[in-house]
C-alpha atoms as a PDB file:
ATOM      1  CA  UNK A   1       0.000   0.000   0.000  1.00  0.00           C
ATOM      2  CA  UNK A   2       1.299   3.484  -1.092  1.00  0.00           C
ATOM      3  CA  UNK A   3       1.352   6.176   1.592  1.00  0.00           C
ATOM      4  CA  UNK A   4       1.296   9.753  -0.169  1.00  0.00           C
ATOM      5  CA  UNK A   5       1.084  13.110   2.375  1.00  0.00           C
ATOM      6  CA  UNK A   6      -1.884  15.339   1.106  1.00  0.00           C
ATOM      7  CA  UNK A   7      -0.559  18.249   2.562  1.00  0.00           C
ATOM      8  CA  UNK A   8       2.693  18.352   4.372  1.00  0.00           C
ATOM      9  CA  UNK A   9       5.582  20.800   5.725  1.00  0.00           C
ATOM     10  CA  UNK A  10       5.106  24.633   6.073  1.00  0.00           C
ATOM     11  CA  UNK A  11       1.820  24.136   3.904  1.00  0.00           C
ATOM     12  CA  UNK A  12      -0.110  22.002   6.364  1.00  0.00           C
ATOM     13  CA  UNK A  13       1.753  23.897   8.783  1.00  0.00           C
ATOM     14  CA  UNK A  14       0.202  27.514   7.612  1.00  0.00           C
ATOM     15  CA  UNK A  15      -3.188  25.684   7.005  1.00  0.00           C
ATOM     16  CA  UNK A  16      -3.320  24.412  11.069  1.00  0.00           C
ATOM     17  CA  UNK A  17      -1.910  27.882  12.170  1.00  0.00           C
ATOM     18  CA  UNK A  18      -4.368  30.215  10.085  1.00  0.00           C
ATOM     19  CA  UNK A  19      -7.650  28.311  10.847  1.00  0.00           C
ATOM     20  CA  UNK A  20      -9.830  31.125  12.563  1.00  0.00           C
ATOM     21  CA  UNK A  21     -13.429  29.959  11.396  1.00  0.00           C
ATOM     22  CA  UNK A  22     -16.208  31.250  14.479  1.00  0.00           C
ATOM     23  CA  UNK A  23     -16.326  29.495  17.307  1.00  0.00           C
ATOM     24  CA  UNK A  24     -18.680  26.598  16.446  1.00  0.00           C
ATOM     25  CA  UNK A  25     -16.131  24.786  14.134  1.00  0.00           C
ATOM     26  CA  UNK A  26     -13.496  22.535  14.757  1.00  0.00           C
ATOM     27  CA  UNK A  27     -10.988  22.006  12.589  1.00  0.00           C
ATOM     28  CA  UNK A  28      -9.113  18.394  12.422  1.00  0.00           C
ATOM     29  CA  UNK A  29      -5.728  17.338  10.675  1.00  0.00           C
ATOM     30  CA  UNK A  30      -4.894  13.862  10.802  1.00  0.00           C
ATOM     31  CA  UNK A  31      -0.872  13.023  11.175  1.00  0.00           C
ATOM     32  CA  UNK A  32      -0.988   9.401  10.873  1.00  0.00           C
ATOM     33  CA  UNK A  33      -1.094   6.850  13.115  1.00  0.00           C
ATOM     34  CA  UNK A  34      -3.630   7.473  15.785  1.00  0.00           C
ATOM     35  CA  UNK A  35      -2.026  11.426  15.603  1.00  0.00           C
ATOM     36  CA  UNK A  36      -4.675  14.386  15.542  1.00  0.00           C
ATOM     37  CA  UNK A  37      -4.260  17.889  15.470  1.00  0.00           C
ATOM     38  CA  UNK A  38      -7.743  20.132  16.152  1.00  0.00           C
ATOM     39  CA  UNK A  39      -7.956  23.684  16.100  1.00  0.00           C
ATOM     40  CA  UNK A  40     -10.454  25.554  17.672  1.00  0.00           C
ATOM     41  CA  UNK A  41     -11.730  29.020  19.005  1.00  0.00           C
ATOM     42  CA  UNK A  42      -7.893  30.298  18.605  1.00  0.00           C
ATOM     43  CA  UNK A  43      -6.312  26.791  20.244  1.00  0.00           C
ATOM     44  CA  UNK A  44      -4.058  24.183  19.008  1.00  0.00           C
ATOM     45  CA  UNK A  45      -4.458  21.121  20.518  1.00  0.00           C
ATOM     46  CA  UNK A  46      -2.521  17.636  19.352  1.00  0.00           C
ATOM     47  CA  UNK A  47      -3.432  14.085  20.779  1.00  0.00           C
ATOM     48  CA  UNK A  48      -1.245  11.491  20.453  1.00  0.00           C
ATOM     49  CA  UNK A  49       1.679  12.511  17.881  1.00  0.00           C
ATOM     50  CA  UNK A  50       4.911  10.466  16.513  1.00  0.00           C
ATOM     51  CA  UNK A  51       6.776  13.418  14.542  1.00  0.00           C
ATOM     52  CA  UNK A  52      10.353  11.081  14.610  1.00  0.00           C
ATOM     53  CA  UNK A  53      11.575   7.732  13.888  1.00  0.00           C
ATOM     54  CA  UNK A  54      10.019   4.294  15.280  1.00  0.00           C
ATOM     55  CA  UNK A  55      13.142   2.398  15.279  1.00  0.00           C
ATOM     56  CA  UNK A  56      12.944  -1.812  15.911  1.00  0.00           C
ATOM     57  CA  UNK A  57      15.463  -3.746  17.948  1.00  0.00           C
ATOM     58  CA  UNK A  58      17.825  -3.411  15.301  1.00  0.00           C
ATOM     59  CA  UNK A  59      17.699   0.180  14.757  1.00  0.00           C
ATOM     60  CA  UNK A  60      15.685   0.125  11.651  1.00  0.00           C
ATOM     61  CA  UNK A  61      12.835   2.333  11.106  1.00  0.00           C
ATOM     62  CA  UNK A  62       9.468   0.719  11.141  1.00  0.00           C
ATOM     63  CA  UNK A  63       7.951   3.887  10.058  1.00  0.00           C
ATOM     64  CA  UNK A  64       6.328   3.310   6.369  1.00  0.00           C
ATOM     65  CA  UNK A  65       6.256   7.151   5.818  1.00  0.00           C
ATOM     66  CA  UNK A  66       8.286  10.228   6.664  1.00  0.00           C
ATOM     67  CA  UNK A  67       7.102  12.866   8.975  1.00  0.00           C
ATOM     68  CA  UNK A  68       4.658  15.499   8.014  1.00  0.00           C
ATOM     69  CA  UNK A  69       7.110  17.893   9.551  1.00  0.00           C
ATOM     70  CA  UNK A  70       9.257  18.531  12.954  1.00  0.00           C
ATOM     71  CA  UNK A  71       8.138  19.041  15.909  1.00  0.00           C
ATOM     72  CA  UNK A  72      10.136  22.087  16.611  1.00  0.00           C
ATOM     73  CA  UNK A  73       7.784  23.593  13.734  1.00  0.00           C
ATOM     74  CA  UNK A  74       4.607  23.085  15.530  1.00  0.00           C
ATOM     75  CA  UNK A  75       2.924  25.771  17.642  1.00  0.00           C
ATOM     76  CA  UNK A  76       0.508  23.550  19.932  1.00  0.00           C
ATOM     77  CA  UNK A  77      -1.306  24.380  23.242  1.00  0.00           C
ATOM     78  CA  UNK A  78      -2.140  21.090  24.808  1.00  0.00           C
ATOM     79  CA  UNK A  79      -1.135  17.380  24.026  1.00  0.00           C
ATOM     80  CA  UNK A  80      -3.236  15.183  24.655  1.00  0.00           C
ATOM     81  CA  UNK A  81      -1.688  11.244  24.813  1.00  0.00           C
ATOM     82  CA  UNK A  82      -3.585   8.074  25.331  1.00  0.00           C
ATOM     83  CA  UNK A  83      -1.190   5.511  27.111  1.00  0.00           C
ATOM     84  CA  UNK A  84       2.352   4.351  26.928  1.00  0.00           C
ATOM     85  CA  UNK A  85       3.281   2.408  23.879  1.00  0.00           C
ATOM     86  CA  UNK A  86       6.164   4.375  21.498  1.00  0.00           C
ATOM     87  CA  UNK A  87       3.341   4.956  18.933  1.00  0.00           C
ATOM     88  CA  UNK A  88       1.129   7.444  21.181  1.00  0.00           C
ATOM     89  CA  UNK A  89       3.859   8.058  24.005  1.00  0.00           C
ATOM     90  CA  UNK A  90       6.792   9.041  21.641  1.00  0.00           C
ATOM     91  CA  UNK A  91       9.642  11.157  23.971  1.00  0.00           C
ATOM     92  CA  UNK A  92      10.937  12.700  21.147  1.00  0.00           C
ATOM     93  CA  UNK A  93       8.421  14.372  19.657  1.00  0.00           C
ATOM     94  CA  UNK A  94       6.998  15.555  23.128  1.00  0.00           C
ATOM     95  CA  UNK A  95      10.470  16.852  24.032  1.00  0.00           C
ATOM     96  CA  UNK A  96      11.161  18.973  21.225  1.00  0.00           C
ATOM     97  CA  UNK A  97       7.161  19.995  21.037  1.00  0.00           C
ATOM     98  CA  UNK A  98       7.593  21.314  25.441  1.00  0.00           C
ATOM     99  CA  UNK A  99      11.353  22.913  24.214  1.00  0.00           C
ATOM    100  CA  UNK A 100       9.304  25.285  21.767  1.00  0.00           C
ATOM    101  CA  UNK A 101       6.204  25.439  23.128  1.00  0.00           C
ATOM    102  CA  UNK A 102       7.145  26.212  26.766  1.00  0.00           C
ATOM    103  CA  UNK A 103       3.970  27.252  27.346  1.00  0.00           C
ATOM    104  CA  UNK A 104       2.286  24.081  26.486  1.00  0.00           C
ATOM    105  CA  UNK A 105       0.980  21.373  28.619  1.00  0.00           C
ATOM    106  CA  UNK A 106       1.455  17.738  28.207  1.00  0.00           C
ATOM    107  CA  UNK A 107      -1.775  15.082  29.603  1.00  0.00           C
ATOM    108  CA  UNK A 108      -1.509  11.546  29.709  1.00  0.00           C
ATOM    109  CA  UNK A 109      -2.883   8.896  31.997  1.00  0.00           C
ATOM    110  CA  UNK A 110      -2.362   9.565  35.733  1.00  0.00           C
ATOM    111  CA  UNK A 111      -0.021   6.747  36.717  1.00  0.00           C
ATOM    112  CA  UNK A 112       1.880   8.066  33.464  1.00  0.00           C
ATOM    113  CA  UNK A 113       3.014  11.237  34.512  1.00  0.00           C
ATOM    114  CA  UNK A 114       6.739  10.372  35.777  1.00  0.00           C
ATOM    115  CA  UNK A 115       7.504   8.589  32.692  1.00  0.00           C
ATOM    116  CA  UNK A 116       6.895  11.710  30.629  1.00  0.00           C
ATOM    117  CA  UNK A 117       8.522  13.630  32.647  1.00  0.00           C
ATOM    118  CA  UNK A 118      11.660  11.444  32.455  1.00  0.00           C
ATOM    119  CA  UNK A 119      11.852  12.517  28.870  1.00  0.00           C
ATOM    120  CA  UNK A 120      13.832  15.086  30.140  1.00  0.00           C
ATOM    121  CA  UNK A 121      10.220  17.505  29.897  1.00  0.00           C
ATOM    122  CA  UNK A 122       9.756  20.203  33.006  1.00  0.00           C
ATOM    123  CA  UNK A 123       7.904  18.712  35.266  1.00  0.00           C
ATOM    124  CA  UNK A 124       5.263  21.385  35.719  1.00  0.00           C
ATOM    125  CA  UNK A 125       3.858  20.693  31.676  1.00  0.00           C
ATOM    126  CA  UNK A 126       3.316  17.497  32.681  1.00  0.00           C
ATOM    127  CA  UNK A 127      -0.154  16.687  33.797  1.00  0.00           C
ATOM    128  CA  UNK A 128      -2.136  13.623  34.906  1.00  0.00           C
ATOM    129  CA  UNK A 129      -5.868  12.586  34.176  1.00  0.00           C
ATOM    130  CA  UNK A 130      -7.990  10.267  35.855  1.00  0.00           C
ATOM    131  CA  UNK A 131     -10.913   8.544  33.923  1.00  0.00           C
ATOM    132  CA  UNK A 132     -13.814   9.874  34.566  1.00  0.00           C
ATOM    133  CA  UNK A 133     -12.897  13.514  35.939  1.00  0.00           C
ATOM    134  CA  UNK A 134     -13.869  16.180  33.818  1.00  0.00           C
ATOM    135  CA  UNK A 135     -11.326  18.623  33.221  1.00  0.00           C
ATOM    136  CA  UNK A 136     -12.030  22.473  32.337  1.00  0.00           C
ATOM    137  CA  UNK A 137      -9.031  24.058  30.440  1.00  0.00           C
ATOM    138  CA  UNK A 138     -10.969  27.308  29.247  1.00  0.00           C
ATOM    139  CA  UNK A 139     -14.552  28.653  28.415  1.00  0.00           C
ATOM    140  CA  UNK A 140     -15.959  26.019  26.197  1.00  0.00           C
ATOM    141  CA  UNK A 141     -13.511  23.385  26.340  1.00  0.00           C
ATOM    142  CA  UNK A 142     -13.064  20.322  28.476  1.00  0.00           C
ATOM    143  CA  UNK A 143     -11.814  16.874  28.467  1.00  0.00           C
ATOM    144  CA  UNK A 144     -12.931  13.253  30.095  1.00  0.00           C
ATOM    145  CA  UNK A 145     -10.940  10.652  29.669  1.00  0.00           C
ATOM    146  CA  UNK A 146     -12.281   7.307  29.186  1.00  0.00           C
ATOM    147  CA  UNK A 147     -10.929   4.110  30.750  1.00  0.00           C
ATOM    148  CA  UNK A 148     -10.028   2.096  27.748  1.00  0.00           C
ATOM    149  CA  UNK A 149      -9.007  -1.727  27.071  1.00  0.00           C
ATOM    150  CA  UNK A 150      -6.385  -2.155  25.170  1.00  0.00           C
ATOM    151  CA  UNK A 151      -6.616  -5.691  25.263  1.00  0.00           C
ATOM    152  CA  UNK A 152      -7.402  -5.562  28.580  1.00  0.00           C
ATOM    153  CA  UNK A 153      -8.263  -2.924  31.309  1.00  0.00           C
ATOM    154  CA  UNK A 154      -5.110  -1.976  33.493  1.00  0.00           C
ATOM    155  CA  UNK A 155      -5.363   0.242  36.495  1.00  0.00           C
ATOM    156  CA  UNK A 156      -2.630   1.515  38.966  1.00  0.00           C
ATOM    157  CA  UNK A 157      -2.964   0.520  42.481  1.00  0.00           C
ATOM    158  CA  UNK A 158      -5.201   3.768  43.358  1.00  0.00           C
ATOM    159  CA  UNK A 159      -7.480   2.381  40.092  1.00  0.00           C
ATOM    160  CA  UNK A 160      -6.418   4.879  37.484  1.00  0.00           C
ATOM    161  CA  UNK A 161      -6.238   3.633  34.304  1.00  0.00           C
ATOM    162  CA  UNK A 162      -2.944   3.471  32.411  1.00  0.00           C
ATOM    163  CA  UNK A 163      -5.140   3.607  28.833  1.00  0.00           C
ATOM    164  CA  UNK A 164      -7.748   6.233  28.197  1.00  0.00           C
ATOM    165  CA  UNK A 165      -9.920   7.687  25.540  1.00  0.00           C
ATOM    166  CA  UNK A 166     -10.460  11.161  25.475  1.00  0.00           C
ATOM    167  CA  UNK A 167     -14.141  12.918  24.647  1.00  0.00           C
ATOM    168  CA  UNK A 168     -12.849  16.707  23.885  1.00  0.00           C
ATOM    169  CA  UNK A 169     -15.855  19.560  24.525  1.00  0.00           C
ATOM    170  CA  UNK A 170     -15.640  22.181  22.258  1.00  0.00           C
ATOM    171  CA  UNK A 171     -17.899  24.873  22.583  1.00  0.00           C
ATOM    172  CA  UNK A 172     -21.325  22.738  21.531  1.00  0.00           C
ATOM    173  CA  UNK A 173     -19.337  19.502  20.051  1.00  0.00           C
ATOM    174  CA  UNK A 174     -17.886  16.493  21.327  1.00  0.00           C
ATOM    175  CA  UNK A 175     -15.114  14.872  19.638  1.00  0.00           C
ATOM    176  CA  UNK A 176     -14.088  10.991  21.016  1.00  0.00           C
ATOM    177  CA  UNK A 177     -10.675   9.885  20.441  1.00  0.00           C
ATOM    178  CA  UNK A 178     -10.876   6.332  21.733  1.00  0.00           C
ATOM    179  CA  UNK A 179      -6.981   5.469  21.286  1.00  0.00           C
ATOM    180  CA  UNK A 180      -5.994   1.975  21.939  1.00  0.00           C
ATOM    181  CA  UNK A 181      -8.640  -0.427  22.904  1.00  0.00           C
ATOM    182  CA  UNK A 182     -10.828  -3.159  21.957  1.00  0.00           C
ATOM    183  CA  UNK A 183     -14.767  -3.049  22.317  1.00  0.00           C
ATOM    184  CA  UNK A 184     -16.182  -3.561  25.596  1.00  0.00           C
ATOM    185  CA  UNK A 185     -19.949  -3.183  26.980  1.00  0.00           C
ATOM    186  CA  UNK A 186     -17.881  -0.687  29.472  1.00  0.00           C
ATOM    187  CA  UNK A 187     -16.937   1.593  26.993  1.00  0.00           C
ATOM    188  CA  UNK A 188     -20.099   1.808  24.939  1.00  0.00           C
ATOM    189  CA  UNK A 189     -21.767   2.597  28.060  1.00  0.00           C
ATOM    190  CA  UNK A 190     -19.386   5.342  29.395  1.00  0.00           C
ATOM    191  CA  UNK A 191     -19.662   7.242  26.040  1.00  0.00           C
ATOM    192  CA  UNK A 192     -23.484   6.703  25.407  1.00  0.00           C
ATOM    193  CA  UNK A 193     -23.429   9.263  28.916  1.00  0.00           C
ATOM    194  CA  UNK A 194     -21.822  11.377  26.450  1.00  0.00           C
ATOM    195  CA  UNK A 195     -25.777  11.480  24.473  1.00  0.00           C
ATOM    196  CA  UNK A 196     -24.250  12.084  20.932  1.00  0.00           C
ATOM    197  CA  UNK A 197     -20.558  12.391  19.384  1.00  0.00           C
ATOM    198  CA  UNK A 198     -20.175  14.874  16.120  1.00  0.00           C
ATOM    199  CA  UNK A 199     -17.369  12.640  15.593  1.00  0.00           C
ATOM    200  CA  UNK A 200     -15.200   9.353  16.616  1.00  0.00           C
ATOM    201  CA  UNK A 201     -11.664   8.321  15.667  1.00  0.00           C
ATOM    202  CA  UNK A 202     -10.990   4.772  16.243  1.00  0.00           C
ATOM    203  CA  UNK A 203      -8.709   2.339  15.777  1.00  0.00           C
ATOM    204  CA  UNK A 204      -8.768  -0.654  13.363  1.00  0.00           C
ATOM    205  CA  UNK A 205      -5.872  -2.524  12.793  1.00  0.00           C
ATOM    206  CA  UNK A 206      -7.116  -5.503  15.081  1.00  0.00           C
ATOM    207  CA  UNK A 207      -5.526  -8.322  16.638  1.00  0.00           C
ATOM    208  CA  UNK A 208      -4.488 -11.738  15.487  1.00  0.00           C
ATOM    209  CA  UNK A 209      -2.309 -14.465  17.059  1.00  0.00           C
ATOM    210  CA  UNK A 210       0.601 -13.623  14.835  1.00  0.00           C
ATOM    211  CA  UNK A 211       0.673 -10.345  15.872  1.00  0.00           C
ATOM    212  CA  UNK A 212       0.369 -11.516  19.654  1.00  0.00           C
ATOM    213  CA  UNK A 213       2.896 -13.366  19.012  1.00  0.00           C
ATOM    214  CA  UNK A 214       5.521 -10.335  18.584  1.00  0.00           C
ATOM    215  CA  UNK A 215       4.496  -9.092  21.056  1.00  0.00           C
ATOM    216  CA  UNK A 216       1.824  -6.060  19.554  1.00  0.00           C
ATOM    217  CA  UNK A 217      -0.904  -5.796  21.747  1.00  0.00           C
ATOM    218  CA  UNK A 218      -4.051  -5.655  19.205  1.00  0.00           C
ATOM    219  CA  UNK A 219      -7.013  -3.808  18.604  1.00  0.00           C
ATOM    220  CA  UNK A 220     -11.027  -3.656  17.500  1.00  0.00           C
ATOM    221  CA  UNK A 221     -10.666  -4.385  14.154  1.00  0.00           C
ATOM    222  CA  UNK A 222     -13.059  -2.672  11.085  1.00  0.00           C
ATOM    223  CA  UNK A 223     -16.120  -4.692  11.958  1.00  0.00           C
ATOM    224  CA  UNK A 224     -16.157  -3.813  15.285  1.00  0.00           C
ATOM    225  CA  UNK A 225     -15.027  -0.449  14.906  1.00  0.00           C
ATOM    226  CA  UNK A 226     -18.404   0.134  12.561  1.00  0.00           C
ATOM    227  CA  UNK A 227     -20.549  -1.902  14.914  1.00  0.00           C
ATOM    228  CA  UNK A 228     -19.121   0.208  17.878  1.00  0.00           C
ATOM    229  CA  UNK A 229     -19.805   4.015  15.859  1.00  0.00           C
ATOM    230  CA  UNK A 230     -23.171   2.425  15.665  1.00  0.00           C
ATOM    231  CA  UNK A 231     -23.700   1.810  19.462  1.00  0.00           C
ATOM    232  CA  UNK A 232     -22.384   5.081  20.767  1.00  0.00           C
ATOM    233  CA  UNK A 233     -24.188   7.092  18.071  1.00  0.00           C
ATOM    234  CA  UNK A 234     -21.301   8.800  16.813  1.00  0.00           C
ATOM    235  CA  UNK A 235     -22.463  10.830  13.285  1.00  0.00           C
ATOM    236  CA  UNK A 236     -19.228  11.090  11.886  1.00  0.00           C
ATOM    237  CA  UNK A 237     -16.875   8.090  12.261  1.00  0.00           C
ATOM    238  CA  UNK A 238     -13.242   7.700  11.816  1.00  0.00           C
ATOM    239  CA  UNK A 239     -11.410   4.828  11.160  1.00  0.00           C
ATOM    240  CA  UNK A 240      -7.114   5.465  12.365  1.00  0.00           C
ATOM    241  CA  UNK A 241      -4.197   3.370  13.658  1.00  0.00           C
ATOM    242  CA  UNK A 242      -3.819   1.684  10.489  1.00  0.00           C
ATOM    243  CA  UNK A 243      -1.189   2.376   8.306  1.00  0.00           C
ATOM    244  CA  UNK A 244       2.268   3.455   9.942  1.00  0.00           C
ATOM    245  CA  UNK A 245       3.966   0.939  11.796  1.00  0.00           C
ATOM    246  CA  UNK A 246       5.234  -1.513   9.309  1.00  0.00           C
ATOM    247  CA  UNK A 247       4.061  -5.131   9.822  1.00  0.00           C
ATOM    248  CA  UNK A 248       0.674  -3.679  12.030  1.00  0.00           C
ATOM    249  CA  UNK A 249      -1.071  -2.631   9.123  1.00  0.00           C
ATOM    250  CA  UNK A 250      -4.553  -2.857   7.945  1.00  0.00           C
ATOM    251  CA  UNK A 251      -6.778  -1.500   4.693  1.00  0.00           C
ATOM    252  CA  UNK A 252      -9.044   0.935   5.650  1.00  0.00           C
ATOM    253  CA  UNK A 253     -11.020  -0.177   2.429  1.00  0.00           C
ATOM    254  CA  UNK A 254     -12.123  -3.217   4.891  1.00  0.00           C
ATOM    255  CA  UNK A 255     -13.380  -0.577   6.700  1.00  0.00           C
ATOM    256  CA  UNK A 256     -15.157   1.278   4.332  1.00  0.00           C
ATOM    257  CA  UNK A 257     -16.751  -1.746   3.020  1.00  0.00           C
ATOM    258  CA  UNK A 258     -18.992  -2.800   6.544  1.00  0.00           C
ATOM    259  CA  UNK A 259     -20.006   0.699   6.780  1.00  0.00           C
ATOM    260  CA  UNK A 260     -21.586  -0.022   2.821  1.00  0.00           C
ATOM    261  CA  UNK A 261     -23.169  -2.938   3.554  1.00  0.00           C
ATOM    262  CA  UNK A 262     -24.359  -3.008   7.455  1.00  0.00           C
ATOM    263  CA  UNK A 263     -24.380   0.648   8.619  1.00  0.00           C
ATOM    264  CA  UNK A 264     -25.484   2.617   5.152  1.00  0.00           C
ATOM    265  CA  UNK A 265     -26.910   5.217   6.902  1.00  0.00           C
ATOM    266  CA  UNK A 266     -24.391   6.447   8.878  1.00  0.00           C
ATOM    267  CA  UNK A 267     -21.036   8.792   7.872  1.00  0.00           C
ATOM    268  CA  UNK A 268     -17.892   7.482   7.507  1.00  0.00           C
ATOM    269  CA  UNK A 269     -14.297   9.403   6.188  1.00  0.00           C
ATOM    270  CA  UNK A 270     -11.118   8.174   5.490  1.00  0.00           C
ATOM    271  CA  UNK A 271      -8.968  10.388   6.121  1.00  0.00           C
ATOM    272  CA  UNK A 272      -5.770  11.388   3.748  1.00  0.00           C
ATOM    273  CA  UNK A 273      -2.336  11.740   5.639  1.00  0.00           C
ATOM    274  CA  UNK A 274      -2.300  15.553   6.367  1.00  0.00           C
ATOM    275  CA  UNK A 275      -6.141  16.156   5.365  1.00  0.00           C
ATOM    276  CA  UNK A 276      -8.108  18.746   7.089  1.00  0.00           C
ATOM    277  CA  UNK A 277     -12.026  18.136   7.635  1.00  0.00           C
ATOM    278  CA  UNK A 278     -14.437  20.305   9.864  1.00  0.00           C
ATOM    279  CA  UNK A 279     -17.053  19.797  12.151  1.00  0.00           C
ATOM    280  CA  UNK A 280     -19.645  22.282  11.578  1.00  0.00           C
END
């Protein structure tokens, strides 16, 4: 499969930097991987990004595309990441991102925080979240993280979970990014509190024994990602994690393909590496 940036360097750059549509809209970029970037009301906010190499054992990079662009070139305001694995925890990129954006704070998973900081990151940008606990950053815009399985649930030994899914608040929309994690009655229930998404991003690349047995810890995989949209009532959905780690791939065209033939009523976008889309 060919991997071809839409939009990339001081291009997608300008286009992340100059969005300044009212209030109401959001914004989203999509960096690969389960990497977002939303912009809204004047904010920058980035969940989960891998702007570097993903070397193996040997040194070689697994990455099966470059970067969209360095992190020293992106003005952000908050990072957002879902739980520790290289792909969504990646101490480069969140080094170099805190080094020019010393303004910026960093959230990840309570029993996280240390690790982050480790990264050789100032302590104070570092922040913890707790499922379940809203958190209010400014007017309009909030976060709850999600406990999340990814296979399994994993909780520290004051029961904060080391995976979460976010659901961002902007001004009158709600945007899930469900990171890492399989499908579990849990989760549909915690987000159907949520009474409507404008938009999910999920992953799909699945899980197999193979996969299991190099040690990558899997995923829902297409047909439960569509089934899942479905039961949370999400009106746009978003199929990710598919495409940049060499040898954890999948084809989003599976994807596409349940959402034809068992959910036909309900919206669906792929999303090109570096494509913008907006909420409305």
């Amino acid at each position: 499969m060919s991997y071809v940036w839409h939009k990339q360097g001081q291009e997608l750059l300008s286009e992340i930097q100059s969005f300044s549509l009212e209030q109401n809209c959001v914004g989203m970029w999509y960096i690969g991987q389960m990497g977002m970037i939303f912009r809204w009301n004047g904010i920058t906010i980035c969940v989960d990004p891998v702007l570097g190499a993903m070397p193996d054992d040997r040194g070689v990079d697994r990455r099966n595309y470059p970067v969209p662009f360095l992190p020293e070139d992106l003005q952000v305001d908050y990072v957002f990441c879902t739980h520790g694995h290289a792909d969504h925890i990646h101490g480069e990129t969140l080094r170099k991102l805190a080094q020019t954006n010393p303004q910026m704070e960093i959230y990840v998973p309570k029993p996280l925080t240390e690790v982050v900081a480790g990264y050789g990151i100032r302590t104070e940008q570092v922040k913890g979240i707790r499922q379940d606990e809203p958190s209010d950053f400014r007017e309009g815009f909030s976060v709850r993280g999600v406990a999340t399985a990814h296979e399994e649930y994993q909780y520290d030994e004051e029961g904060a979970s080391r995976t979460l899914g976010y659901v961002f608040r902007l001004g009158d929309h709600r945007l899930l990014h469900a990171g890492d994690t399989v499908v579990t009655q849990k989760l549909i229930g915690d987000l159907k509190e949520e009474h409507g998404l404008d938009a999910a991003m999920v992953p799909i690349n699945g899980r197999d024994l193979e996969r299991h047995a190099r040690g990558i810890v899997g995923n829902m995989d297409s047909c439960e990602a569509c089934w899942f949209g479905s039961m949370i009532g999400a009106d746009l959905l978003i199929p990710l994690h598919y495409d940049m780690i060499g040898g954890n791939e999948e084809n989003p065209l599976v994807f596409a393909e349940y959402m034809e033939r068992m959910y036909p009523e309900r919206r669906y976008h792929i999303m090109r590496l570096g494509e913008k889309i907006v909420i409305v």
